[in-house]
Every structure is written in C-alpha cells, then in structure tokens.
C-alpha atoms as a PDB file:
ATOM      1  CA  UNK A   1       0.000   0.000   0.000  1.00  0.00           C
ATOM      2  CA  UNK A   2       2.740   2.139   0.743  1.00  0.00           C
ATOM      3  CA  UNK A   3       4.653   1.784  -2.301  1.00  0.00           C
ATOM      4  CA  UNK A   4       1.224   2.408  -4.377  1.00  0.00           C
ATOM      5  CA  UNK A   5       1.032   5.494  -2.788  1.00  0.00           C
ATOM      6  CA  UNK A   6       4.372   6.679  -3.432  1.00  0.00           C
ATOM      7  CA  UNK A   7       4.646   5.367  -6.643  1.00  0.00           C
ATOM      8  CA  UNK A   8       1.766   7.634  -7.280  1.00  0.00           C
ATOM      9  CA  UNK A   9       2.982  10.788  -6.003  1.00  0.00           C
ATOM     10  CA  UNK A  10       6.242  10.845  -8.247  1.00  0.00           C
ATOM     11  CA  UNK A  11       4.497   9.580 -11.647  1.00  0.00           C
ATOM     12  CA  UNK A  12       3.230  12.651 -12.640  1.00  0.00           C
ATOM     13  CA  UNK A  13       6.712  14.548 -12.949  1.00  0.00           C
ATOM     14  CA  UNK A  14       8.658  12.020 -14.081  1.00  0.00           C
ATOM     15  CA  UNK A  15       6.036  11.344 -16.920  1.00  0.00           C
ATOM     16  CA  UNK A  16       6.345  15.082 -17.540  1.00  0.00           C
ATOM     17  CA  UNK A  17      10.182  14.804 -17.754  1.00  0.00           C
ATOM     18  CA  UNK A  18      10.528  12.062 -20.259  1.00  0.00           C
ATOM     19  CA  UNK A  19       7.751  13.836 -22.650  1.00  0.00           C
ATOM     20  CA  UNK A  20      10.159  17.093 -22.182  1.00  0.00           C
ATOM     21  CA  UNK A  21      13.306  15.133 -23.421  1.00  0.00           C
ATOM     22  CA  UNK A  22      11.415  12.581 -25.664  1.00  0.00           C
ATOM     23  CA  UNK A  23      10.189  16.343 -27.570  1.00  0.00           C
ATOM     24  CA  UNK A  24      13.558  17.897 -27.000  1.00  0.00           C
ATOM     25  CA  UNK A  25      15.357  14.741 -28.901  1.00  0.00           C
ATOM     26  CA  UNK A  26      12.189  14.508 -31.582  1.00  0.00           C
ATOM     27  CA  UNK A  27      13.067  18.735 -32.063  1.00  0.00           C
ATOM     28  CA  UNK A  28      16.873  18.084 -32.802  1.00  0.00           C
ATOM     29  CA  UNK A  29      16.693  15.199 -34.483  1.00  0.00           C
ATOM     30  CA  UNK A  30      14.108  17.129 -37.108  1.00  0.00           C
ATOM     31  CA  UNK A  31      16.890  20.550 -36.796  1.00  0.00           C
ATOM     32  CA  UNK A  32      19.740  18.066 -37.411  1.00  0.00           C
ATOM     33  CA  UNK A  33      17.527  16.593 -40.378  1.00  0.00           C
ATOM     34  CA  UNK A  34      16.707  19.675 -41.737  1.00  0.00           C
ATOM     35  CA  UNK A  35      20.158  21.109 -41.750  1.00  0.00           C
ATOM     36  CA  UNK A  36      21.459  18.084 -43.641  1.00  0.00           C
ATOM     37  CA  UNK A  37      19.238  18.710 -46.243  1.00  0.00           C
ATOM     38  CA  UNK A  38      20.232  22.087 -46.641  1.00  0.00           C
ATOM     39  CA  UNK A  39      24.001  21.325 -46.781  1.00  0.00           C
ATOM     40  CA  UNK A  40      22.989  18.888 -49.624  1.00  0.00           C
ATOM     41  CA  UNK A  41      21.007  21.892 -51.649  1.00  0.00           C
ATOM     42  CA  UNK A  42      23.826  24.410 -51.002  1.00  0.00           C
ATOM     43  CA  UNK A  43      26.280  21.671 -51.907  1.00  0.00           C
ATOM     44  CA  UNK A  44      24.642  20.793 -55.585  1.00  0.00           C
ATOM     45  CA  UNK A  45      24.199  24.850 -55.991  1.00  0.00           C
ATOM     46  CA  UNK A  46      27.543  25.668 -55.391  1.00  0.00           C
ATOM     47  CA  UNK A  47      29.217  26.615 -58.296  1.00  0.00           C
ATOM     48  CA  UNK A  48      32.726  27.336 -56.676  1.00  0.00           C
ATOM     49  CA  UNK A  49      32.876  23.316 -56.470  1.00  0.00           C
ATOM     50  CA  UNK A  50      34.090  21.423 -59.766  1.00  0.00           C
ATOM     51  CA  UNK A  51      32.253  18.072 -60.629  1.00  0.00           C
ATOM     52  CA  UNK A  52      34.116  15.857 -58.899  1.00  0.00           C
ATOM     53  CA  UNK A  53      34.322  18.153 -55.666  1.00  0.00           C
ATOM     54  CA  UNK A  54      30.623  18.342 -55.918  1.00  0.00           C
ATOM     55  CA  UNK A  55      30.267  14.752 -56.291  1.00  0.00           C
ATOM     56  CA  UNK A  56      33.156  13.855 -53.332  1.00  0.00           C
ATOM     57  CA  UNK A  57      30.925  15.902 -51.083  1.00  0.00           C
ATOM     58  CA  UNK A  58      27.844  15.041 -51.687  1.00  0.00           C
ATOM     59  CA  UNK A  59      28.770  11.036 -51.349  1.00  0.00           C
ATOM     60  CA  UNK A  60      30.021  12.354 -47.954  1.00  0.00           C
ATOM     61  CA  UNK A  61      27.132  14.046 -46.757  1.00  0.00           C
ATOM     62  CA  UNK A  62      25.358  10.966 -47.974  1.00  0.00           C
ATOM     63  CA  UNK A  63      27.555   8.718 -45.531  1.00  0.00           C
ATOM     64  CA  UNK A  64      28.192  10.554 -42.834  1.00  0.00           C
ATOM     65  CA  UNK A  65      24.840  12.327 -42.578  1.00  0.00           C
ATOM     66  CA  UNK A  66      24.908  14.971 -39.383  1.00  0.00           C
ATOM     67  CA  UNK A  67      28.629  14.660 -39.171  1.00  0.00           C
ATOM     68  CA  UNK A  68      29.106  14.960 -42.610  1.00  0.00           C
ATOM     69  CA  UNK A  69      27.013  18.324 -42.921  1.00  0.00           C
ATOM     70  CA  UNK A  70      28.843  19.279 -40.060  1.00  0.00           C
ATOM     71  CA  UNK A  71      32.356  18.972 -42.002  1.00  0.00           C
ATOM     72  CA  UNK A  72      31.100  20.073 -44.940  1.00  0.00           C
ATOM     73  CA  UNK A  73      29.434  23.464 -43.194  1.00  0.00           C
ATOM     74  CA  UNK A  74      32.803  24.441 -41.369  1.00  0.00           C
ATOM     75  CA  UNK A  75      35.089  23.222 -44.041  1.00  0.00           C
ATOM     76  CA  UNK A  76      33.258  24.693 -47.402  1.00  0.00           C
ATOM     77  CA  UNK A  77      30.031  26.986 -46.375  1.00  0.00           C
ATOM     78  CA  UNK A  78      31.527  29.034 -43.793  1.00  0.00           C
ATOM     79  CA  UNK A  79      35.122  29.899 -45.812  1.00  0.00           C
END
C-alpha cells in the first residue's frame, strides 16, 4: 500500500520529464535533419565546387549524414 502510494505521487513529474526530453530529442533530431538537407542543396548549388568536388561531397554528406554536414558546413560553407 505504501509503495502504491508513493509510486503515485512521483508519476506525474517524471512522466512530464521524459515527454520534455522525448520532444527535446524529436526537435533536434528534425533541426539536425533539416540542416542536412540544406548542406545537400547548397552543396549541388555551389558553383565554386568542380564536378568531382561536388560529387566527393555530396557522397560524404550521404555517408556521414549529421557529421558529414557538419564537415562540410565548417570546411566549405563558412570559408
């Protein structure tokens, strides 16, 4: 009876804390998502990069995904 009544009293906020980080990780996983895609647009648009430059990086954002877009922005995007 006891442990009923406890477990009772704490279920509400820890519910309420895994909803806040299960919508915290579903927010940056759809940022992280949508910031890959974008490295892949700028990538294809970027005229500065020859074919096979173009090509090398885009295979690489293909691979590597968040890590890749993360290379790719600090190494090409933000020169």
């Amino acid at each position: 009876m006891l442990f009923q009544t406890m477990q009772m009293n704490f279920s509400g906020p820890i519910v309420a804390a895994m909803l806040f980080f299960m919508l915290l990780i579903f927010g940056l996983l759809i940022f992280l998502t949508v910031f890959w895609i974008l490295m892949i647009v700028d990538c294809a648009k970027r005229k500065k990069l020859s074919d096979s430059e173009r090509v090398a990086w885009i295979l690489i954002l293909v691979f590597l995904h968040f890590i890749g877009a993360a290379i790719y922005y600090f190494a090409v995007k933000k020169k």
